[in-house]
Protein backbone atom coordinates (compact mmCIF):
# COMPACT_ATOMS: atom_id res chain seq x y z
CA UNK A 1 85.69 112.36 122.24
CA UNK A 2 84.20 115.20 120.14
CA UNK A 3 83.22 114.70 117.07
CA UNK A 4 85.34 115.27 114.00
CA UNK A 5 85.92 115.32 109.79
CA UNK A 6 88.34 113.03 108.19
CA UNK A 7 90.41 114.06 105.22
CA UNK A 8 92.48 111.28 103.20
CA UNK A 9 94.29 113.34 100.49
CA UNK A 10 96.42 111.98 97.82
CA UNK A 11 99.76 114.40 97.55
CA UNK A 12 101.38 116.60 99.64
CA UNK A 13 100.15 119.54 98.56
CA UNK A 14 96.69 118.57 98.69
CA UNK A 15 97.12 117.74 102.38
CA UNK A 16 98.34 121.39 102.74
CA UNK A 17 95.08 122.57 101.43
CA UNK A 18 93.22 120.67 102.94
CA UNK A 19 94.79 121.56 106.41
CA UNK A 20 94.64 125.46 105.91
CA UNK A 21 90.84 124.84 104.64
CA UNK A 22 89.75 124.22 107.97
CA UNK A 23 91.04 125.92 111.53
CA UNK A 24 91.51 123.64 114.07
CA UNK A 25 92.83 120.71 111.61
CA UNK A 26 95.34 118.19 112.53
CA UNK A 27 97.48 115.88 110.64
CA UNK A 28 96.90 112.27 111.23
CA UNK A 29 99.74 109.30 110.16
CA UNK A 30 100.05 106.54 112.85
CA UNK A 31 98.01 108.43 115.57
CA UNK A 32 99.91 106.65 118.37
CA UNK A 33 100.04 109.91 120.52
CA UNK A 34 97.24 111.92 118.90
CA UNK A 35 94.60 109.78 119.37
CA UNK A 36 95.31 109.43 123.29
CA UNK A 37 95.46 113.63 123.55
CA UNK A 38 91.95 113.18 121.97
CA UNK A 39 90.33 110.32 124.25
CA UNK A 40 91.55 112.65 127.06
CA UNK A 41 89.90 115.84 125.55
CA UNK A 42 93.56 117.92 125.24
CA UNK A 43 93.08 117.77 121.69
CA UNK A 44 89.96 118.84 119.73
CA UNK A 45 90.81 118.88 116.14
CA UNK A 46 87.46 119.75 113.97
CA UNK A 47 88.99 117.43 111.16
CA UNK A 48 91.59 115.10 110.97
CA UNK A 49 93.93 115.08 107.12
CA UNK A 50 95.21 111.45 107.23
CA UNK A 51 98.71 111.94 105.77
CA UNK A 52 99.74 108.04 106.52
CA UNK A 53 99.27 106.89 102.80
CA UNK A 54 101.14 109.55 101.33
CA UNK A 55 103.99 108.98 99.42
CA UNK A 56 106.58 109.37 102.03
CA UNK A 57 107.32 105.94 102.92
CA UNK A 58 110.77 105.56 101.76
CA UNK A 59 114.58 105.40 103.01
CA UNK A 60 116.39 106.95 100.38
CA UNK A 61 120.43 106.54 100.04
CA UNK A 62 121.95 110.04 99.67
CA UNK A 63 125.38 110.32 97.29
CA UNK A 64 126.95 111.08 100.26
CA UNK A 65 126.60 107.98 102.04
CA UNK A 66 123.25 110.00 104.04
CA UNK A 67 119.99 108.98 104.64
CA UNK A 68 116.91 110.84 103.42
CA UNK A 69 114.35 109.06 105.53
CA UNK A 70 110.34 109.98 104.58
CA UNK A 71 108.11 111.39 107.26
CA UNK A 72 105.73 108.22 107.14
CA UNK A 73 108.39 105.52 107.60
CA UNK A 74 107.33 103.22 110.82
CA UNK A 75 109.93 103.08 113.34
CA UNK A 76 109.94 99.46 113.36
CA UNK A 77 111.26 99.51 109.92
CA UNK A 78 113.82 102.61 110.34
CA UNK A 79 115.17 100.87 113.29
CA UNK A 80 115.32 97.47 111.14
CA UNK A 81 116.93 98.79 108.32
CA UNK A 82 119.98 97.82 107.51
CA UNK A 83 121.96 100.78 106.33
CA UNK A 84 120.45 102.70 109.50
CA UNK A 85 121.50 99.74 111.62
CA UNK A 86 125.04 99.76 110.21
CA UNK A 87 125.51 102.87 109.28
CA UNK A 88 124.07 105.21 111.82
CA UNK A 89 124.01 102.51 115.17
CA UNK A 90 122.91 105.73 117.46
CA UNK A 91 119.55 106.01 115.62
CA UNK A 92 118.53 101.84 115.21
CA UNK A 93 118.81 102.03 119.37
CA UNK A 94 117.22 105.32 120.06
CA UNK A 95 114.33 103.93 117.87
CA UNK A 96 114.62 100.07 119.72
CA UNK A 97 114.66 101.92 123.29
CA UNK A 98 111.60 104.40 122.94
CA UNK A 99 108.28 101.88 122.56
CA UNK A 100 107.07 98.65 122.34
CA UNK A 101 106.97 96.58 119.02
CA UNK A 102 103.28 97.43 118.36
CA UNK A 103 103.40 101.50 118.70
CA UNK A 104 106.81 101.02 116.91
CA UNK A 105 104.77 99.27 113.71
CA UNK A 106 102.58 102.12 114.01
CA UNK A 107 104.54 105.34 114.90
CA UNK A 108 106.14 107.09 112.03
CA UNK A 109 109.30 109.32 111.75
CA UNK A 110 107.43 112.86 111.25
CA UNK A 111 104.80 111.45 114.45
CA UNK A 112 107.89 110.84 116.44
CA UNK A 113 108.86 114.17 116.11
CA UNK A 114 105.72 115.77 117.51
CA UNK A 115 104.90 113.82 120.12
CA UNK A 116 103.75 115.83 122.51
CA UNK A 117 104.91 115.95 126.48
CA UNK A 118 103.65 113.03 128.53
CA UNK A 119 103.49 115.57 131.61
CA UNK A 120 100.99 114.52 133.41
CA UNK A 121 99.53 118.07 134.17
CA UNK A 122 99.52 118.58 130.41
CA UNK A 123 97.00 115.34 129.81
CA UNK A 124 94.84 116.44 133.16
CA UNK A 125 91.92 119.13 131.47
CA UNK A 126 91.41 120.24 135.10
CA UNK A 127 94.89 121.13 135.92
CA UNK A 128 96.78 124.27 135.20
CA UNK A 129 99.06 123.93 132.19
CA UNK A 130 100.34 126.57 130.38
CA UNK A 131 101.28 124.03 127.49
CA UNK A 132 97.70 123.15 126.96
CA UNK A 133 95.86 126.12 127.96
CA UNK A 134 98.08 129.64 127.92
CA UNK A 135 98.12 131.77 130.80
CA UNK A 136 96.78 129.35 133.34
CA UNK A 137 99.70 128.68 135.21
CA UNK A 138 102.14 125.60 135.53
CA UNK A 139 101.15 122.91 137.96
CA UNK A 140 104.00 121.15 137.56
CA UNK A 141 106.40 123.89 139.65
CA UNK A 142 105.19 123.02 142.31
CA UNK A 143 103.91 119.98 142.14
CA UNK A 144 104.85 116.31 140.94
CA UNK A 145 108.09 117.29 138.94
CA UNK A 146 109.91 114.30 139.30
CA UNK A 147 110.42 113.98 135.70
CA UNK A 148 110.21 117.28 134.41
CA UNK A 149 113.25 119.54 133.04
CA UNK A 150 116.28 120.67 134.91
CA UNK A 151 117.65 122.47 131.62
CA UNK A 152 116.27 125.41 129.72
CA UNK A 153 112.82 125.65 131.13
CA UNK A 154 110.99 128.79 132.02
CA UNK A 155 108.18 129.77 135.15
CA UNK A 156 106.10 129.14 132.32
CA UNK A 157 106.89 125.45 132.02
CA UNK A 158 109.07 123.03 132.79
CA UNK A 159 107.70 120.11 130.84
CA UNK A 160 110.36 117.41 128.55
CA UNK A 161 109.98 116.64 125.41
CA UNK A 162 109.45 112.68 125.44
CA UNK A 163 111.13 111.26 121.96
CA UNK A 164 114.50 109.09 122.37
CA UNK A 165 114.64 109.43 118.02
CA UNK A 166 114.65 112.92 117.87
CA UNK A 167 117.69 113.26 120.62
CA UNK A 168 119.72 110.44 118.13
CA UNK A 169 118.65 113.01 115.52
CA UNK A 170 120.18 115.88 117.11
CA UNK A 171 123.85 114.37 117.55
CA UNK A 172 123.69 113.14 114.24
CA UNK A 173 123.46 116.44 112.85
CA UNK A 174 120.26 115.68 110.56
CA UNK A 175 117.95 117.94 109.37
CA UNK A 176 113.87 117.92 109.18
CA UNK A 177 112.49 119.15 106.01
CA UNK A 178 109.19 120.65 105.80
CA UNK A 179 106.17 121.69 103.39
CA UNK A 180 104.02 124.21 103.65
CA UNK A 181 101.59 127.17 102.38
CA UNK A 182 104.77 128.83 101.57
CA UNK A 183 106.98 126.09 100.38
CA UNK A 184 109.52 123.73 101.09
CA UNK A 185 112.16 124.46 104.06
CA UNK A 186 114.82 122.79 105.93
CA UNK A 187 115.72 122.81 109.73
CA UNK A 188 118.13 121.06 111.74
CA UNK A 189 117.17 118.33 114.08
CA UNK A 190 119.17 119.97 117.17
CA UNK A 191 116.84 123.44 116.43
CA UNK A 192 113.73 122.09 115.65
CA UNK A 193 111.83 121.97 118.78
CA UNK A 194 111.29 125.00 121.18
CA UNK A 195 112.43 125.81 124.50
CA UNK A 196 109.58 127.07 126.58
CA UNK A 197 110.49 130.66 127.31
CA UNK A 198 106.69 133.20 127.10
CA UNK A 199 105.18 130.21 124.52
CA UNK A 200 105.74 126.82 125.82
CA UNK A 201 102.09 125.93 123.71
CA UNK A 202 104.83 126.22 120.68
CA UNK A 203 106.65 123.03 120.70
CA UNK A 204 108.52 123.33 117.54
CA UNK A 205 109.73 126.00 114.93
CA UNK A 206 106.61 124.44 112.44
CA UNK A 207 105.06 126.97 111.05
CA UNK A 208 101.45 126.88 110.35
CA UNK A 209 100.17 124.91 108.05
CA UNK A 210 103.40 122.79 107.68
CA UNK A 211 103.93 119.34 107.61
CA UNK A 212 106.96 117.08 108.22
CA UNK A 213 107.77 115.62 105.04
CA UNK A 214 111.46 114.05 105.59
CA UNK A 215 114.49 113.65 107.51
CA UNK A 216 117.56 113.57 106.52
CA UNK A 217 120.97 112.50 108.17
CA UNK A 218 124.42 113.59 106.37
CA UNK A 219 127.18 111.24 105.18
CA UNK A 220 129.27 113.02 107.29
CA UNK A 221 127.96 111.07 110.43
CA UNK A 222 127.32 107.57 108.43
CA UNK A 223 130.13 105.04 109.95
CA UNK A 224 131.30 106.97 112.90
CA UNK A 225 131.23 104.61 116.62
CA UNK A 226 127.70 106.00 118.10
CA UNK A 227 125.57 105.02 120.64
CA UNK A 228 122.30 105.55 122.51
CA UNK A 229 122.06 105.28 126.21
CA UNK A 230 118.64 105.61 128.50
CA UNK A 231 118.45 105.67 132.28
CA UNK A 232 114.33 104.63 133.30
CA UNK A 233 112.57 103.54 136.15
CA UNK A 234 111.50 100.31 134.85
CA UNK A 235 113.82 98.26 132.11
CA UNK A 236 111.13 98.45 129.70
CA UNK A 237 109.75 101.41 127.16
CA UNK A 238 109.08 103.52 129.44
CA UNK A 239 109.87 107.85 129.44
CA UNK A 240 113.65 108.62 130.06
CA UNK A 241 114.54 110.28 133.04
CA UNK A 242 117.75 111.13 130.78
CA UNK A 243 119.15 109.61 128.09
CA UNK A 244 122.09 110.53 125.82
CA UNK A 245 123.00 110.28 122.42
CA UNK A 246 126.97 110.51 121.39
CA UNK A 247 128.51 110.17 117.79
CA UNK A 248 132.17 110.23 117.88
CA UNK A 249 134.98 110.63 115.30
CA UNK A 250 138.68 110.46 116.38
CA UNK A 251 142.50 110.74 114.89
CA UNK A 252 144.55 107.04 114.95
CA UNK A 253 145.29 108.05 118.51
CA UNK A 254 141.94 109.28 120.24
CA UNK A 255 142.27 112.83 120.13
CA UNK A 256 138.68 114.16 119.05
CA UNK A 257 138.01 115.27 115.50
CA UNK A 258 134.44 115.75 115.93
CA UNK A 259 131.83 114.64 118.65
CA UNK A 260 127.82 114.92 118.29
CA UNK A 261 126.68 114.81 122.41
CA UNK A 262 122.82 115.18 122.81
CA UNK A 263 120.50 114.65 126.32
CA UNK A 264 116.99 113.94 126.47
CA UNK A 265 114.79 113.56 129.19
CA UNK A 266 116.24 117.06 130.67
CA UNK A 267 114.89 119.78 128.55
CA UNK A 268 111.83 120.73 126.67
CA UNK A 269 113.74 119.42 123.42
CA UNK A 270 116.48 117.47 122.68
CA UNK A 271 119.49 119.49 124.40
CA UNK A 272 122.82 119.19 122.53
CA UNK A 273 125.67 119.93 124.16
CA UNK A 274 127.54 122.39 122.14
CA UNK A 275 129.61 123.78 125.45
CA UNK A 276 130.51 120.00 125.86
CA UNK A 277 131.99 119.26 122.39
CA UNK A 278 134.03 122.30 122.03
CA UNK A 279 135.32 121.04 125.44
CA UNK A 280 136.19 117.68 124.12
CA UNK A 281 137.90 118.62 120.29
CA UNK A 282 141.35 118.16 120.39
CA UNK A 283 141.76 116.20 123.04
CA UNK A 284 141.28 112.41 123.72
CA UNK A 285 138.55 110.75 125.52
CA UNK A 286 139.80 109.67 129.35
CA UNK A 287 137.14 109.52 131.60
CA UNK A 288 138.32 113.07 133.80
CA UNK A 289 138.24 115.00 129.87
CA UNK A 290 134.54 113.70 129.35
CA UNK A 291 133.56 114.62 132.83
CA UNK A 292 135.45 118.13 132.96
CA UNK A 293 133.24 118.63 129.28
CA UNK A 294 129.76 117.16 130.53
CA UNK A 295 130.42 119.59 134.10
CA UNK A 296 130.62 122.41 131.98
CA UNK A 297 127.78 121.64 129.90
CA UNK A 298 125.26 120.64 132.82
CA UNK A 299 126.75 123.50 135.43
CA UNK A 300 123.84 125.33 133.35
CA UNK A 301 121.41 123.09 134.86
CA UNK A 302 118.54 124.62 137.30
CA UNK A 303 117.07 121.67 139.29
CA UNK A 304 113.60 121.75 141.06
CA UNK A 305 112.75 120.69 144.29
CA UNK A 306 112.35 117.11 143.59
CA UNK A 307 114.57 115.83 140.06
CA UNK A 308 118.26 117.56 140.86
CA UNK A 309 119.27 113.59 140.82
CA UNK A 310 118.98 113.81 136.95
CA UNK A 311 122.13 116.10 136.91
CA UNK A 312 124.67 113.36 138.20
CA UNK A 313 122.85 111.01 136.16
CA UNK A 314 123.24 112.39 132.80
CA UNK A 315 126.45 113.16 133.82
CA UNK A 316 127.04 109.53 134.19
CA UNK A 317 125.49 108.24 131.36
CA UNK A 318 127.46 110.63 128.90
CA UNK A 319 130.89 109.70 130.52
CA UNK A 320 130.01 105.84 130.33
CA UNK A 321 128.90 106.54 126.73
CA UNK A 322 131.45 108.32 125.15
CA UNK A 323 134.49 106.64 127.58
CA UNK A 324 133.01 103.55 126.26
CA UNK A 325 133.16 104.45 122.22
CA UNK A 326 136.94 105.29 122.61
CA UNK A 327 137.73 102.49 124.16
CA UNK A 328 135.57 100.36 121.64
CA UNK A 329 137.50 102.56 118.96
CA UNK A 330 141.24 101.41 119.89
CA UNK A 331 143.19 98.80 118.75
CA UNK A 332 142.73 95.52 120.93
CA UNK A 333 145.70 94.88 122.97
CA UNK A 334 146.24 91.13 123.64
């Protein structure tokens, strides 16, 4: 590992300072990804700002029955928390499905959110990756793509973004608010990470300088029937090979209201399914409506040589999901 500065400032806006003081900087909270990218040289940052004992610790109730949930809250406790567990279900088992207890006591919301991809061309220094290192090239085409995207990717990269919270995020509507050299901003969950395209080195909208301060999920999602589901090759914390969030709201007699439908583990972000829902809305939720909607969604799909099984199973796991709300959200018949 190269040798680095430390920063510990005390405010937000001091950390901002600090990072544009020095090119190259990096902010630190729980370091659960970070510090791996730097054992493995992919990262060099010439100084670390520790962010982790900022003030942005909290879970905040919003009038609206929301959350506003601070960028340095540990998973373990968002998951744990009890408006989060009652009120948003979705999120308490995206958080539950992505890591083990100890990198869940150390992993914090805003870290979540930029992890980086676990591609393993991306962590090898001596393999092409346009990711790490523009313009080389993209192992990954044609190589061990087993894992790798089947939705939105580019020949620049094909890589998946790894988080199960940010995917809950993106049904649920929420929005990441940021701080930077030029202020405070808002973006929503669903649009703040990056498809590949000409820049796949860009994995988010941040803009330089700026650092994830909250999140924040609307009362307009709190209470609905919502759930998180993960297909992976072993049954513990490991990557998804696709995984789907769903957040549903119906009339007394099933026909769809509203529907939040996210993947993950297909796309170099979070991919919600906006050809899906309008698919769904007005009608109600049998099992050949949900699969007519995901078809439609995933007929966008471009598979590689090796991972075209990930189509059929996301298609699966969305029409178990949602199928499995609406029946969850009818009256019991004796």
């Amino acid at each position: 590992m190269k040798p680095f500065g430390y920063q510990r400032p005390a405010t937000v806006d001091a950390a901002v300072e600090a990072f544009a003081a020095t090119p190259g900087a990096r902010y630190l909270a729980g370091g659960t990804n970070l510090m791996d990218l730097m054992k493995h040289g992919v990262e060099t940052p010439a100084v670390l700002v520790d962010v982790s004992r900022l003030p942005l610790d909290g879970v905040e109730e919003l009038p609206d029955g929301g959350l506003r949930v601070g960028a340095t809250v540990r998973n373990s406790d968002l998951a744990a928390h009890p408006l989060v567990h009652d009120r948003f279900p979705v999120l308490s088992q995206a958080l539950l499905a992505g890591a083990s207890g100890q990198l869940r006591n150390m992993a914090t919301t805003g870290g979540n959110l930029l992890q980086r991809t676990r591609c393993s061309y991306f962590q090898d220094t001596s393999a092409a990756c346009n990711k790490r290192e523009p313009g080389s090239g993209c192992a990954a085409r044609e190589g061990v793509h087993r894992d790798h995207a089947v939705l939105g990717h580019s020949e620049r990269c094909v890589a998946t973004h790894p988080s199960d919270m940010a995917v809950a995020l993106a049904a649920l509507d929420a929005t990441v608010e940021l701080y930077g050299p030029e202020g405070a901003r808002a973006v929503p969950a669903a649009e703040f990470h990056r498809l590949p395209g000409e820049h796949p080195e860009r994995d988010t909208v941040i803009r330089p300088g700026e650092l994830v301060t909250a999140v924040t999920v609307p009362g307009t999602t709190a209470g609905r029937p919502s759930a998180y589901r993960k297909a992976r090759d072993r049954a513990s914390y490991a990557f998804a090979l696709a995984s789907v969030a769903a957040v549903l709201d119906t009339d007394e007699d099933g026909t769809v209201r509203a529907v939040g439908l996210a993947f993950g583990g297909l796309a170099h972000r979070p991919w919600r399914a906006r050809l899906a829902e309008t698919a769904l809305l007005g009608h109600r939720l049998t099992e050949e409506a949900v699969a007519h909607a995901v078809d439609a969604e995933l007929a966008l799909a471009e598979p590689l040589r090796d991972n075209g099984f990930k189509v059929p199973l996301a298609r699966n796991l969305a029409v178990h999901t949602l199928t499995g709300l609406a029946s969850a959200r009818s009256p019991q018949r004796l």
